[in-house]
N, C-alpha and C. Protein backbone atom coordinates (compact mmCIF):
# COMPACT_ATOMS: atom_id res chain seq x y z
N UNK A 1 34.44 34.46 -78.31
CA UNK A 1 35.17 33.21 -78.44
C UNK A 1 34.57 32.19 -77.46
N UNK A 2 34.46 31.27 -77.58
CA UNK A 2 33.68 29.85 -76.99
C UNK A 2 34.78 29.16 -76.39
N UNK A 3 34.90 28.72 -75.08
CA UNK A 3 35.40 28.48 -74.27
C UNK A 3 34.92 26.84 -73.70
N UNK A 4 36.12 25.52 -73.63
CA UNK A 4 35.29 24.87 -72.86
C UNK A 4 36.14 24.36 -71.68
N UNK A 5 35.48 24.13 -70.45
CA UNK A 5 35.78 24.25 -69.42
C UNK A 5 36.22 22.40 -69.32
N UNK A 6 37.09 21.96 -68.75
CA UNK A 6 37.59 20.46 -68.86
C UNK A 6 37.54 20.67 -67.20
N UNK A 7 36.24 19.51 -66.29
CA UNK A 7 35.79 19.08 -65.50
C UNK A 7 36.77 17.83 -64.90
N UNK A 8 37.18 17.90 -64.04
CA UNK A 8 37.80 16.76 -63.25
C UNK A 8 36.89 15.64 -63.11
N UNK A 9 37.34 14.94 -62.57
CA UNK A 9 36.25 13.60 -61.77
C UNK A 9 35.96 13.92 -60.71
N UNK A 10 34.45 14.62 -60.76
CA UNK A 10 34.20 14.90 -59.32
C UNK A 10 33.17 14.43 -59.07
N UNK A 11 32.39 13.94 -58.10
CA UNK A 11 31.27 13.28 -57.49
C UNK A 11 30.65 13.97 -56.32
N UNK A 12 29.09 14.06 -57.03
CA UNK A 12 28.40 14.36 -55.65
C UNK A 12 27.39 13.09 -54.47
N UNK A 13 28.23 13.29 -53.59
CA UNK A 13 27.72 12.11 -52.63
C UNK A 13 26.43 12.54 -51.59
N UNK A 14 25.70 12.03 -51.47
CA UNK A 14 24.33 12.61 -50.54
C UNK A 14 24.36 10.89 -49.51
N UNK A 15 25.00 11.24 -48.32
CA UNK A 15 25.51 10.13 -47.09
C UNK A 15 23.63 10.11 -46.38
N UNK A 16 22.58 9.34 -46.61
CA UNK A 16 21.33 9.53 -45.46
C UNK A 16 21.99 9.47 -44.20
N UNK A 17 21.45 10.31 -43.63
CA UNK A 17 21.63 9.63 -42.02
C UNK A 17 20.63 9.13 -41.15
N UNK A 18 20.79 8.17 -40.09
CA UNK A 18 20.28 7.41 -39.49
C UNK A 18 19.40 8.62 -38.50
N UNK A 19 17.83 8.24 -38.44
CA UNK A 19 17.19 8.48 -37.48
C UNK A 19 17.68 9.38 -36.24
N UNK A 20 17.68 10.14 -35.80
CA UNK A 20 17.99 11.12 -34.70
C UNK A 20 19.19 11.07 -34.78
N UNK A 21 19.85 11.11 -35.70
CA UNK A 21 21.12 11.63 -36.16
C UNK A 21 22.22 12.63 -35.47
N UNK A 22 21.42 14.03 -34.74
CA UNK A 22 22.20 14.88 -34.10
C UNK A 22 22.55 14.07 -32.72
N UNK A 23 22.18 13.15 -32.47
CA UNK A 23 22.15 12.53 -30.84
C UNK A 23 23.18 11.67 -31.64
N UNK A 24 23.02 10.75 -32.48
CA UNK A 24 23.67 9.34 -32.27
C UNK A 24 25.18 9.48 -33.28
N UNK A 25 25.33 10.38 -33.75
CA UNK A 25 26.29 11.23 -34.52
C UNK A 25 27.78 11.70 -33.24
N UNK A 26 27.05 12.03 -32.33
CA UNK A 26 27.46 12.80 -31.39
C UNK A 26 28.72 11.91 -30.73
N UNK A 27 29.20 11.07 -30.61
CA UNK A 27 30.46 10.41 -30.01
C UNK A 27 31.37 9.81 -31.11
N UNK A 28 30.99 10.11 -32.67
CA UNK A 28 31.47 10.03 -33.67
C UNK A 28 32.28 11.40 -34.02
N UNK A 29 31.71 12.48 -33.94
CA UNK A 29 31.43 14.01 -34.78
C UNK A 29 32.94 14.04 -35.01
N UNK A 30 33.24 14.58 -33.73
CA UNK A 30 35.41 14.99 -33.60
C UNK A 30 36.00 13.93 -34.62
N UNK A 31 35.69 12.42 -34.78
CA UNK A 31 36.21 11.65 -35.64
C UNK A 31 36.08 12.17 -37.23
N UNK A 32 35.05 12.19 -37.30
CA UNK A 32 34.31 12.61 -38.54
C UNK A 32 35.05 14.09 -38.99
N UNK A 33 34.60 14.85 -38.04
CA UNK A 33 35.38 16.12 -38.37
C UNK A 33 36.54 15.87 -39.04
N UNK A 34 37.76 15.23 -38.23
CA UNK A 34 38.64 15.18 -38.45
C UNK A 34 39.57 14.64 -39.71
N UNK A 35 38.58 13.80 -39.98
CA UNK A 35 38.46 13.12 -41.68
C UNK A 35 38.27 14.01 -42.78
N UNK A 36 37.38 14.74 -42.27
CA UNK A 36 36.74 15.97 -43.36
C UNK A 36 37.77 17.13 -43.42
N UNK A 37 38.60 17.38 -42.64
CA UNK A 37 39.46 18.14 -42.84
C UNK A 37 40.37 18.15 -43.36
N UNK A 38 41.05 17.09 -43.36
CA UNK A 38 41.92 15.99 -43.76
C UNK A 38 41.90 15.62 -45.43
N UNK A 39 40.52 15.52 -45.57
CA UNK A 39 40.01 15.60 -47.13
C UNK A 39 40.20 16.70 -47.62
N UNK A 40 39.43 17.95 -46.87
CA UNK A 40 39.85 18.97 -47.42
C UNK A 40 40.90 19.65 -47.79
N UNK A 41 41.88 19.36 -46.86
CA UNK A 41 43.15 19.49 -46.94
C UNK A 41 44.16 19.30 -47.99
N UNK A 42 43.76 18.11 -48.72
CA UNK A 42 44.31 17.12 -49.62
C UNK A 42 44.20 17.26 -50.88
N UNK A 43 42.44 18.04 -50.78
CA UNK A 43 42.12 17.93 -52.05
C UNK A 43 41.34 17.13 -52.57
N UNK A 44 41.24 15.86 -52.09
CA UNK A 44 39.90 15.15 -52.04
C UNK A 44 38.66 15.42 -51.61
N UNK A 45 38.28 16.32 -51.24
CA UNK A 45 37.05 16.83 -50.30
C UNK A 45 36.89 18.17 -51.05
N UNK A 46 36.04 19.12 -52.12
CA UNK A 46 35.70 19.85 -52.40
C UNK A 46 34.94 21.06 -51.20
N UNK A 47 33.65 20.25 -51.18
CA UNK A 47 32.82 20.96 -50.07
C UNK A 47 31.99 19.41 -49.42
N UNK A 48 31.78 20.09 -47.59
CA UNK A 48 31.15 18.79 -47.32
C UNK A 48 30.32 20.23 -46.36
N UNK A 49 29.08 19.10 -45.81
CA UNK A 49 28.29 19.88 -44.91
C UNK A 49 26.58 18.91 -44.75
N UNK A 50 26.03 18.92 -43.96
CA UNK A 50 25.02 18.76 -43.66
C UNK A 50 23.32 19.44 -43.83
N UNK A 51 22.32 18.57 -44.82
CA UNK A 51 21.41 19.56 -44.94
C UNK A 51 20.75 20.08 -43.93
N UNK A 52 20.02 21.05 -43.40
CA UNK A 52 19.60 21.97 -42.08
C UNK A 52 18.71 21.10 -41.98
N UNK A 53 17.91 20.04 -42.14
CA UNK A 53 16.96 19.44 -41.71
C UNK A 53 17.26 17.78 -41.01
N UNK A 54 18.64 17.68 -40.93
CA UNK A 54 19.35 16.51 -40.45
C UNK A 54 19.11 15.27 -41.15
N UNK A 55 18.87 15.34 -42.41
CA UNK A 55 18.15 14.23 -43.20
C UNK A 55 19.21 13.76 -43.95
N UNK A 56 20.59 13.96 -44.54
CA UNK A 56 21.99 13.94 -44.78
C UNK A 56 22.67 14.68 -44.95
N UNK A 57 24.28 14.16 -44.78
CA UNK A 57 25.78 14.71 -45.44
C UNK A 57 25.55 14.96 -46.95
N UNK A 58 25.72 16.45 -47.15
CA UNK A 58 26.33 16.50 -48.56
C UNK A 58 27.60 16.41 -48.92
N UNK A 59 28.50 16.23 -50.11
CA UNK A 59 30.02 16.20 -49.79
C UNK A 59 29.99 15.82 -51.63
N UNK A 60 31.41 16.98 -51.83
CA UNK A 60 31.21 16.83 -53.28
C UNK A 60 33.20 16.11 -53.27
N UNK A 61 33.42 14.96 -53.84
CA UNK A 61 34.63 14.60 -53.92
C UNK A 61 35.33 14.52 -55.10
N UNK A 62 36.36 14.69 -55.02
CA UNK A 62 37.28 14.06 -56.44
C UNK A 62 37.79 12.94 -55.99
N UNK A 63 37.66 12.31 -57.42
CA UNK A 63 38.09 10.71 -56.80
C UNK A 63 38.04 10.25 -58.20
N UNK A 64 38.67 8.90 -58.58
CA UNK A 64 39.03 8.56 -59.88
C UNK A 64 37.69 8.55 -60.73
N UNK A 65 37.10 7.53 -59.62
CA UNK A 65 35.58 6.84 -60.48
C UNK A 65 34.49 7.19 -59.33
N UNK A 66 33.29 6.65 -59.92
CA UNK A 66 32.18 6.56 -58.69
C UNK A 66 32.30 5.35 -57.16
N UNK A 67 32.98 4.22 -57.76
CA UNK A 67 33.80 3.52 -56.88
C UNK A 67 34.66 3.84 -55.95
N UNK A 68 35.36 4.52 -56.57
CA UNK A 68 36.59 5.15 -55.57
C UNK A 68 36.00 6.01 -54.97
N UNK A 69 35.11 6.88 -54.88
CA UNK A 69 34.35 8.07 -54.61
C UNK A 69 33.86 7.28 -53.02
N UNK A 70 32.72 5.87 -53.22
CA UNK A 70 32.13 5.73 -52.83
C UNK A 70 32.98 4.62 -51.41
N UNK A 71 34.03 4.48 -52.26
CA UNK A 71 34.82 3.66 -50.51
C UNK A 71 35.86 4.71 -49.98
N UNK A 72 35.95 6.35 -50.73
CA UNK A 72 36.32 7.13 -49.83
C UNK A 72 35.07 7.42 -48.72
N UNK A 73 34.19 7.31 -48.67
CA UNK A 73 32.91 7.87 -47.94
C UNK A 73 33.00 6.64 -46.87
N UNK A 74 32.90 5.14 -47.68
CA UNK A 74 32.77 3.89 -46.43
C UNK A 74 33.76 4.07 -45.41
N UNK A 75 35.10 4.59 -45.44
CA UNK A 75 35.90 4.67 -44.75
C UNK A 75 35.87 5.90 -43.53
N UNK A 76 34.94 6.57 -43.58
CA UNK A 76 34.63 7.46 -42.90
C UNK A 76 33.99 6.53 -41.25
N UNK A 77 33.67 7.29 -40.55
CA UNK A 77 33.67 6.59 -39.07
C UNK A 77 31.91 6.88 -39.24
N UNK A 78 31.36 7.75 -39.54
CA UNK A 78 30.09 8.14 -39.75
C UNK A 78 29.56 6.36 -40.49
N UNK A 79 30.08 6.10 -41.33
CA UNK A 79 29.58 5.02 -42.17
C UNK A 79 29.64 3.98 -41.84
N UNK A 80 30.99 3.31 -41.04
CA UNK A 80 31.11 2.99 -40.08
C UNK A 80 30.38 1.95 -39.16
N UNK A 81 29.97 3.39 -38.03
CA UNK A 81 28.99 2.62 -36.87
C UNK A 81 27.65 3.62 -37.31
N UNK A 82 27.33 3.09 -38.39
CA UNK A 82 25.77 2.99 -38.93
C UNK A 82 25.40 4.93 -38.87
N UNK A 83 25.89 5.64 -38.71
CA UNK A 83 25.24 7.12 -38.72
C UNK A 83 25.01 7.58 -40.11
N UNK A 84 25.40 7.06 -41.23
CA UNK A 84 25.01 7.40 -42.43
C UNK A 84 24.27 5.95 -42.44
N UNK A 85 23.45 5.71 -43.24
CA UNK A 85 22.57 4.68 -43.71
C UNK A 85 22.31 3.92 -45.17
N UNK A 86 22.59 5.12 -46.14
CA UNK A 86 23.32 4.89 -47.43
C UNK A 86 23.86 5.97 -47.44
N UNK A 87 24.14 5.36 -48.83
CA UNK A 87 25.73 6.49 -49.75
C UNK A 87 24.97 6.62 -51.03
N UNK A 88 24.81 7.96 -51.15
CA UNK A 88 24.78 7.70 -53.00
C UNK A 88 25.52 8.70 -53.68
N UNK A 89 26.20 8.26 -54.52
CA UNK A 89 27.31 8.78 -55.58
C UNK A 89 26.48 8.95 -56.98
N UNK A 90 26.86 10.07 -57.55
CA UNK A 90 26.47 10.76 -58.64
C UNK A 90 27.08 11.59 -59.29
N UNK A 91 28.08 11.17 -60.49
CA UNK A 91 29.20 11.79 -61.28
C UNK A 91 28.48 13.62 -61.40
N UNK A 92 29.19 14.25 -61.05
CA UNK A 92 29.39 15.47 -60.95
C UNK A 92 29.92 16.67 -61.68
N UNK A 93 29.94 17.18 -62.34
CA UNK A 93 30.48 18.51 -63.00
C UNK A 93 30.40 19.71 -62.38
N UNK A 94 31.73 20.00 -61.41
CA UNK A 94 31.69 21.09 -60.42
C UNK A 94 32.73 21.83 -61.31
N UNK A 95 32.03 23.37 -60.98
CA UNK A 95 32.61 24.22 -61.31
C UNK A 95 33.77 24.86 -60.35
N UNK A 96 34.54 24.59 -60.34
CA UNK A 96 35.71 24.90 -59.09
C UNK A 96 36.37 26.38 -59.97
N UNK A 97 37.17 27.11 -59.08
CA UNK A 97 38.14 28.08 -59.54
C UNK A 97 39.04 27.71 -60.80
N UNK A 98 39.47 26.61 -60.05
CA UNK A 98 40.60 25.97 -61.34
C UNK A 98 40.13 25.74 -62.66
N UNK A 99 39.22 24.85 -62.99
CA UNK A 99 38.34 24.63 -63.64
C UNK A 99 37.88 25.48 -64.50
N UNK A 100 37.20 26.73 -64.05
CA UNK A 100 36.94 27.54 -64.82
C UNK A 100 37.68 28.59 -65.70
N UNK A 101 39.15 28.77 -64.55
CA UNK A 101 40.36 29.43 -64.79
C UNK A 101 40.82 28.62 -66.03
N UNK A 102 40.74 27.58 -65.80
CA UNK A 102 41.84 26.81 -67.23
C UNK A 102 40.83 26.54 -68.33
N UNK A 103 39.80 26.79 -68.68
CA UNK A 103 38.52 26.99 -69.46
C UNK A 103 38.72 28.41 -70.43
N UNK A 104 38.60 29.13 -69.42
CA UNK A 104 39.03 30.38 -70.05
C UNK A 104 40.85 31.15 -70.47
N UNK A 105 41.20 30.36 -70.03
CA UNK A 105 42.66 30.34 -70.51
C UNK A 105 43.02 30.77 -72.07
């Protein structure tokens, strides 16, 4: 039987960050953290994290549109005082628990 899986509005955001990033990040971070948890918390924040080469934030969100996606991110303290450099938003099809659970239903 063929199954189809109905995808939320989710967005994947790739935040650049600014030049020596682990240094200038650093009197922001606890702020930042604290946002991200907060997201996560909520439900707005899927997965967030940093690529190992300090080159950007990954962060996958739900959010209505790519708009809304993209001034949840401006509002961040990282974005802020310049530690991200751009934002880019890119409509998303994440496979979450739920998602797949109510697919196969």
């Amino acid at each position: 039987m063929a199954h189809t899986v109905e995808f939320e509005p989710t967005f994947f955001v790739r935040a650049t960050y600014v030049e020596d990033a682990a240094t200038k990040r650093e009197p922001y971070r606890a702020e930042h953290l604290d946002n991200v948890a907060r997201m996560l918390s909520d439900g707005r924040l899927i997965v967030a994290g940093a690529l190992a080469d300090m080159s950007a934030s990954v962060l996958v969100v739900r959010a209505a549109d790519a708009d809304a996606a993209t001034a949840m991110m401006e509002q961040d303290v990282y974005w802020r005082t310049g530690v991200w450099t751009n934002i880019e938003v890119s409509a998303y099809n994440a496979a979450t628990e739920a998602s797949v659970r109510d697919g196969l239903a």
